[in-house]
C-alpha atoms as a PDB file:
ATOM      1  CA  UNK A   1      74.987  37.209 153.359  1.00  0.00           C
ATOM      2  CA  UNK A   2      77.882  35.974 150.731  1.00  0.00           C
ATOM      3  CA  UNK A   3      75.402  34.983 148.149  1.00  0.00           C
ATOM      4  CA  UNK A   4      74.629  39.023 148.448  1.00  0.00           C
ATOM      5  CA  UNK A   5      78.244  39.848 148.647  1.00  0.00           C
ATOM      6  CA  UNK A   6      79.104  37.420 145.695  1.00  0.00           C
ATOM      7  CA  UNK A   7      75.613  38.832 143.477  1.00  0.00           C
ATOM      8  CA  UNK A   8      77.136  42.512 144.459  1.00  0.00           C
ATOM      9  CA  UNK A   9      80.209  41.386 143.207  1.00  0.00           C
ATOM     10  CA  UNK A  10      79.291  39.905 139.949  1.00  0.00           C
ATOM     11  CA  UNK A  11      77.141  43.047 139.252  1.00  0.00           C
ATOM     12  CA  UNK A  12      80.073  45.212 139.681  1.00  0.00           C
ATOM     13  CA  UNK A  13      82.642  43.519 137.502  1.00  0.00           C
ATOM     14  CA  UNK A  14      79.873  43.025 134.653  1.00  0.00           C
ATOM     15  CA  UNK A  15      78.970  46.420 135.116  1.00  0.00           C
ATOM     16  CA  UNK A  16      83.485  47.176 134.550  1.00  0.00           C
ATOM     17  CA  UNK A  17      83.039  45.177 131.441  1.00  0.00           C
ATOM     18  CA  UNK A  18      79.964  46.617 129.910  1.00  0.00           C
ATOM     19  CA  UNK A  19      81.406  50.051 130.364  1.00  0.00           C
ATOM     20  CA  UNK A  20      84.666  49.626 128.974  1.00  0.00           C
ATOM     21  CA  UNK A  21      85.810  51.814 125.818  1.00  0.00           C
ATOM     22  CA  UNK A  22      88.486  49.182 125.672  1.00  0.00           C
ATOM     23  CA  UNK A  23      89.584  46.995 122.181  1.00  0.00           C
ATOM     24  CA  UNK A  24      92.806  45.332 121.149  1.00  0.00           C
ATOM     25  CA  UNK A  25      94.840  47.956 118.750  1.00  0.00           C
ATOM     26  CA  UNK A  26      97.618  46.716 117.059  1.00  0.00           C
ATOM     27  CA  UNK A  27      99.272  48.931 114.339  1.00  0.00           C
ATOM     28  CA  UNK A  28     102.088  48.814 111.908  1.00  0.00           C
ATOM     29  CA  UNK A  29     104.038  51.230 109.297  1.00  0.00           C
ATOM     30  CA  UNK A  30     106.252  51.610 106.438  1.00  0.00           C
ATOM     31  CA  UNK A  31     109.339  52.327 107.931  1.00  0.00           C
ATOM     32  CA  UNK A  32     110.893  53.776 104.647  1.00  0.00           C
ATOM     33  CA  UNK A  33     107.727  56.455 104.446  1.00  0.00           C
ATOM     34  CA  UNK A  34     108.013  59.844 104.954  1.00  0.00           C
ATOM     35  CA  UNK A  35     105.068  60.932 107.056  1.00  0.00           C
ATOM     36  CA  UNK A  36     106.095  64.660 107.013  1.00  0.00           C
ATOM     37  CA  UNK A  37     104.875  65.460 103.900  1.00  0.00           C
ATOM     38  CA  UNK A  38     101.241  63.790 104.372  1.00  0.00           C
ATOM     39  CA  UNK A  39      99.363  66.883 105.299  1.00  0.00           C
ATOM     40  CA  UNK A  40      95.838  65.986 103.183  1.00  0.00           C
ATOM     41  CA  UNK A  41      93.644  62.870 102.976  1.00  0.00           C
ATOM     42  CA  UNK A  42      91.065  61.748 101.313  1.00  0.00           C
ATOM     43  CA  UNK A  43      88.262  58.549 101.844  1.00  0.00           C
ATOM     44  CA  UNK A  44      88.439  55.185 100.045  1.00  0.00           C
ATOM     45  CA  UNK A  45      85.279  53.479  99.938  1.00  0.00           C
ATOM     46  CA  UNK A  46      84.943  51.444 102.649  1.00  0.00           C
ATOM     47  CA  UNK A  47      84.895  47.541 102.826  1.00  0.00           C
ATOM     48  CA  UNK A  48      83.971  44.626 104.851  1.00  0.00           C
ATOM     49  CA  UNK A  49      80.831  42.464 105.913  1.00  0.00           C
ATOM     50  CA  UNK A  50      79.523  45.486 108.290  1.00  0.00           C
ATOM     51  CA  UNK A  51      79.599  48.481 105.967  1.00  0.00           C
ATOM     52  CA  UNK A  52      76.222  48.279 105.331  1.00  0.00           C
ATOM     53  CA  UNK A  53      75.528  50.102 108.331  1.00  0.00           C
ATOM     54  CA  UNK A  54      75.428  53.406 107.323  1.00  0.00           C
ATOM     55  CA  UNK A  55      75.448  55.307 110.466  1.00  0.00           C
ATOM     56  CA  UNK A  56      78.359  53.121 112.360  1.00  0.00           C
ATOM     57  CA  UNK A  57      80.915  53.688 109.137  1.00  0.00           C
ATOM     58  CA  UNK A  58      79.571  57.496 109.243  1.00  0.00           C
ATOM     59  CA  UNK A  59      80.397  57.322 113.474  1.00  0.00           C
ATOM     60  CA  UNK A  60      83.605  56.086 112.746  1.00  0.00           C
ATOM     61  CA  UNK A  61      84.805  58.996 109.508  1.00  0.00           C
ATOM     62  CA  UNK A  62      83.792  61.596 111.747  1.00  0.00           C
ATOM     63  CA  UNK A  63      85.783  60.089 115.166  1.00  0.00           C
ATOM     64  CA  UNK A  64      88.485  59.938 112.260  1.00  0.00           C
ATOM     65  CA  UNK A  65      88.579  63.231 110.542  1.00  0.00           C
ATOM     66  CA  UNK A  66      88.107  64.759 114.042  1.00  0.00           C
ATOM     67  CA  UNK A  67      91.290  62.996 115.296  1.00  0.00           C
ATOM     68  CA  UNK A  68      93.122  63.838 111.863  1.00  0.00           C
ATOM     69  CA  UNK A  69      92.096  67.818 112.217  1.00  0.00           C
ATOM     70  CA  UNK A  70      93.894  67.601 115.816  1.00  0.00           C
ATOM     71  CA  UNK A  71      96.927  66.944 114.199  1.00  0.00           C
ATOM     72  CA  UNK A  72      96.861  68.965 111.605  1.00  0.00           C
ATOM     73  CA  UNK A  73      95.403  67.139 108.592  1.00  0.00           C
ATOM     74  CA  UNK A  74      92.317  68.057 106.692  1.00  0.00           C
ATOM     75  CA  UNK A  75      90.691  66.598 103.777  1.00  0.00           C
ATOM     76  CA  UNK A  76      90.969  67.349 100.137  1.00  0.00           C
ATOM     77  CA  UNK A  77      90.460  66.409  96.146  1.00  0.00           C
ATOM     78  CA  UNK A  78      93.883  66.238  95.720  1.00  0.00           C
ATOM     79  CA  UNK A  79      95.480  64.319  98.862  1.00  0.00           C
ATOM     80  CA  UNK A  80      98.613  63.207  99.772  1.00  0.00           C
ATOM     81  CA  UNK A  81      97.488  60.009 101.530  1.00  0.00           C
ATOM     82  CA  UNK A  82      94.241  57.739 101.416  1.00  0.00           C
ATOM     83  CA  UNK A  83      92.181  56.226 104.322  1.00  0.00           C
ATOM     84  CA  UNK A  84      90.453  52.562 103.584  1.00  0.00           C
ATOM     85  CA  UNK A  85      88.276  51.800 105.754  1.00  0.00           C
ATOM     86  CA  UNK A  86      87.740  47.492 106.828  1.00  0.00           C
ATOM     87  CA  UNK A  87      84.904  47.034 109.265  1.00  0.00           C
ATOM     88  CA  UNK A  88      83.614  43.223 110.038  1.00  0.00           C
ATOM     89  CA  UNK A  89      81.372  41.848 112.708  1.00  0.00           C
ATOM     90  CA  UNK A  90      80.614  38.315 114.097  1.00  0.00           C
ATOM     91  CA  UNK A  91      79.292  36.794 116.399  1.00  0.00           C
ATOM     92  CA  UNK A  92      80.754  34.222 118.496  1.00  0.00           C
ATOM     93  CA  UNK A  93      79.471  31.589 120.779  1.00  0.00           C
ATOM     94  CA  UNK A  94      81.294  29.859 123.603  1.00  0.00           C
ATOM     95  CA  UNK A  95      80.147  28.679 127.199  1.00  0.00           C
ATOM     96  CA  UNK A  96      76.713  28.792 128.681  1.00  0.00           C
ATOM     97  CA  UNK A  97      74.573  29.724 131.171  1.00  0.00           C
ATOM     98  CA  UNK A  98      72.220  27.734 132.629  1.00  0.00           C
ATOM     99  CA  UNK A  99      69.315  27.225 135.356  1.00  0.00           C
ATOM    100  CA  UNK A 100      68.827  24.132 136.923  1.00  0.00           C
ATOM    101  CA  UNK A 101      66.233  23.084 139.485  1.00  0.00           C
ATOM    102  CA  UNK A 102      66.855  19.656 141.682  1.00  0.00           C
ATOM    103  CA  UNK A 103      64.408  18.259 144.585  1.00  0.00           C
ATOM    104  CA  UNK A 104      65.708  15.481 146.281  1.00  0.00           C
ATOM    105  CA  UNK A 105      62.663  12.955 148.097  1.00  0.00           C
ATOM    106  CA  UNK A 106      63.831  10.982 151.245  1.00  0.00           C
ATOM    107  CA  UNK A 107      62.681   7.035 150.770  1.00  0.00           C
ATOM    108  CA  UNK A 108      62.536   5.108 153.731  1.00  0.00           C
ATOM    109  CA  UNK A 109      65.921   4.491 155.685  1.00  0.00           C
ATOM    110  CA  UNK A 110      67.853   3.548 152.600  1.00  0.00           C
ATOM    111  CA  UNK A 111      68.142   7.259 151.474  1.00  0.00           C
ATOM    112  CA  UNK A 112      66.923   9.557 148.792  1.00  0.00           C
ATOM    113  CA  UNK A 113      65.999  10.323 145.225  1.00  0.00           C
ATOM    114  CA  UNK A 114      67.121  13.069 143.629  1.00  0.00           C
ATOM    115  CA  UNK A 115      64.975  14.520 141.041  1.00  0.00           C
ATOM    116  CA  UNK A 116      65.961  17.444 138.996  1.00  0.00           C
ATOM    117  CA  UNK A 117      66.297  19.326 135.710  1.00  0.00           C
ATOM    118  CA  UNK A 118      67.605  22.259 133.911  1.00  0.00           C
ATOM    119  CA  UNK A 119      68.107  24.374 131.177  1.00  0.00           C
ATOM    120  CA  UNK A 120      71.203  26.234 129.447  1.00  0.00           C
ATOM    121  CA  UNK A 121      71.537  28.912 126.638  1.00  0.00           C
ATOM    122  CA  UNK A 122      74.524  29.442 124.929  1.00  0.00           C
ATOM    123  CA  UNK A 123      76.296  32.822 125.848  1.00  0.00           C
ATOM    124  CA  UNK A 124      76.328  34.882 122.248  1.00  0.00           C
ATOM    125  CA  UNK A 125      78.707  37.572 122.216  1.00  0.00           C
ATOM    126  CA  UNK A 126      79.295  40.275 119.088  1.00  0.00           C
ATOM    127  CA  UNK A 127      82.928  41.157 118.172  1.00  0.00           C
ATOM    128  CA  UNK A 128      84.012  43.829 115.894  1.00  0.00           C
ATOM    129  CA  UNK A 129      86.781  45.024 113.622  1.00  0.00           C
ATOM    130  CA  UNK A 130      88.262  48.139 112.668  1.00  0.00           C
ATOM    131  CA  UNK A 131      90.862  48.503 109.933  1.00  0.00           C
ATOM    132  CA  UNK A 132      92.402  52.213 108.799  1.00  0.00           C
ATOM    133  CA  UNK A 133      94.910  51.870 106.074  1.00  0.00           C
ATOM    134  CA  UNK A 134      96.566  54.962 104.852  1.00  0.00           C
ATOM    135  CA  UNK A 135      98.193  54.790 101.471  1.00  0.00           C
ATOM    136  CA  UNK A 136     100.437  56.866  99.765  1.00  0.00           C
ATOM    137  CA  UNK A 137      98.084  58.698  97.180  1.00  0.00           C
ATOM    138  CA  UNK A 138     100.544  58.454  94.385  1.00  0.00           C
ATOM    139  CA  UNK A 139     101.702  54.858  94.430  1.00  0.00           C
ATOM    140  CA  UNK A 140      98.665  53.067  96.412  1.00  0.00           C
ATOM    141  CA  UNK A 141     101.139  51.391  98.600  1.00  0.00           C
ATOM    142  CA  UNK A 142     100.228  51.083 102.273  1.00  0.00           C
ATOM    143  CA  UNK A 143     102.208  53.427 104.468  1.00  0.00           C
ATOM    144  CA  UNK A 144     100.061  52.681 107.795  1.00  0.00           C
ATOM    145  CA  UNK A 145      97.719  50.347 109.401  1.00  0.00           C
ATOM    146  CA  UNK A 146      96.250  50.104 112.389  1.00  0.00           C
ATOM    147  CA  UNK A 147      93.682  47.551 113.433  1.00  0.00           C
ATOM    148  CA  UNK A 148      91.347  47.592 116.385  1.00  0.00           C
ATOM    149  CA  UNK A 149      89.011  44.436 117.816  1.00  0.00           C
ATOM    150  CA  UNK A 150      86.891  43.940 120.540  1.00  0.00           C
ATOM    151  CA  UNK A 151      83.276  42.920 121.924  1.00  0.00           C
ATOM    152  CA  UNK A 152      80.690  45.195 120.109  1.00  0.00           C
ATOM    153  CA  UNK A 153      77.730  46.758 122.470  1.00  0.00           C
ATOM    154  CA  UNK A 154      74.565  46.944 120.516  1.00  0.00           C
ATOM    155  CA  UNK A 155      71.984  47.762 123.376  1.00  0.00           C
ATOM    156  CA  UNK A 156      74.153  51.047 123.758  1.00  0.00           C
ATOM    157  CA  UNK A 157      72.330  54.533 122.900  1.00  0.00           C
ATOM    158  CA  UNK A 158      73.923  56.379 120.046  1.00  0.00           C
ATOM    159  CA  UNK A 159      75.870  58.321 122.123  1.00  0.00           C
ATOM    160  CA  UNK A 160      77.308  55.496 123.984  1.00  0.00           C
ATOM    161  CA  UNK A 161      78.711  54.047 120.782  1.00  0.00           C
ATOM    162  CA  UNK A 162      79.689  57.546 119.589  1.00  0.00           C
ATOM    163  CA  UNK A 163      81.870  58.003 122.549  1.00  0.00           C
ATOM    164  CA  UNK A 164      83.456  54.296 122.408  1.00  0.00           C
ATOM    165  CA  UNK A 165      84.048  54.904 118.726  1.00  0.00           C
ATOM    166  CA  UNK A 166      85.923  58.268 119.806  1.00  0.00           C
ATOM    167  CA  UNK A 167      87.828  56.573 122.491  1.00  0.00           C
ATOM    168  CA  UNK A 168      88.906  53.634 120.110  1.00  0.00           C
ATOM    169  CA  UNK A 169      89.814  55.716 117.441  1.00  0.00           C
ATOM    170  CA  UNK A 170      91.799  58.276 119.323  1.00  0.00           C
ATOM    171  CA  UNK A 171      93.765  55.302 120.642  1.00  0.00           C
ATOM    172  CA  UNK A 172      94.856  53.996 117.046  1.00  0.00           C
ATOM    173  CA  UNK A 173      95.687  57.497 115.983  1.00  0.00           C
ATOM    174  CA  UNK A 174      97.875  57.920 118.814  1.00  0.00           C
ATOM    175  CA  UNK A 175     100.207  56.116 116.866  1.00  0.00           C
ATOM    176  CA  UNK A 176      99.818  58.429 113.736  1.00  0.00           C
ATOM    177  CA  UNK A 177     102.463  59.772 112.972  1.00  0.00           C
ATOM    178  CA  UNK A 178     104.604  57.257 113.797  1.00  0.00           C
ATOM    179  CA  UNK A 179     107.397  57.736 116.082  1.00  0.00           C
ATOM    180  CA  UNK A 180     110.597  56.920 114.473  1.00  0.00           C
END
């Protein structure tokens, strides 16, 4: 009965994690800009080791320029600010899980021997990166950052990631414009 309470348990708290829009956001700002006056944007081209990935940089502009329309912003040839885009992936390795099997064989009175044997696999998890810098389309200098990490879900259907990309990048733009 507890190793089905404990299983139950485990399955529900992996089950917390694996459905979790959640990622670190961090985000920092010019405090000399004046954010009133940027009203129109336009995209840099973006950079990092996971840009290659057509449809997760094309996920993330539209989460952006969704966010950006709510508040009043909307893209042109002639903008006011820029948006560079970083994205990076890795993968990291740390612990592992493992099976093991022992039998032990009693051996006269003296006692037993244990016989046994097992197998681990390193646990392999995928972390991402998001980085939106808006610069001042005049002078190029960085007016805004904000910078979001966290474990990457792969096996997720399009929608899933289209939603967690929503939910991340509302969060950073919460912070846009900042609150003096």
């Amino acid at each position: 009965m507890k190793r089905a309470i404990r299983a139950l348990m485990l399955c529900i708290a992996l089950a917390a994690c694996a459905t979790s829009p959640s990622a670190d956001i961090d985000f920092d700002y010019d405090t000399a800009a004046d954010f009133t006056g940027l009203k129109t944007y336009a995209w840099t081209a973006p950079t990092g080791n996971a840009v290659a990935n057509d449809l997760l940089v094309k996920r993330i502009r539209g989460a952006v320029d969704a966010q950006l329309q709510a508040k009043g912003r909307t893209a042109s040839d002639s903008p006011d600010f820029l948006i560079g885009m970083q994205l990076s992936g890795k993968t990291t390795h740390g612990g592992s899980v493992g099976v093991g099997v022992s039998v032990g064989i009693p051996v006269g009175r003296a006692g037993r021997v244990s016989v046994g044997g097992g197998k681990s696999k390193p646990i392999e998890k995928k972390e991402g990166t998001l980085v939106l810098d808006f610069l001042d389309a005049k002078t190029k200098s960085l007016v805004w950052q904000a910078t979001a990490s966290g474990a990457v879900e792969p096996q997720s259907t399009p929608e899933q990631q289209q939603n967690r990309i929503n939910a991340i990048v509302a969060e950073m733009l919460s912070y846009f414009p900042p609150k003096k």
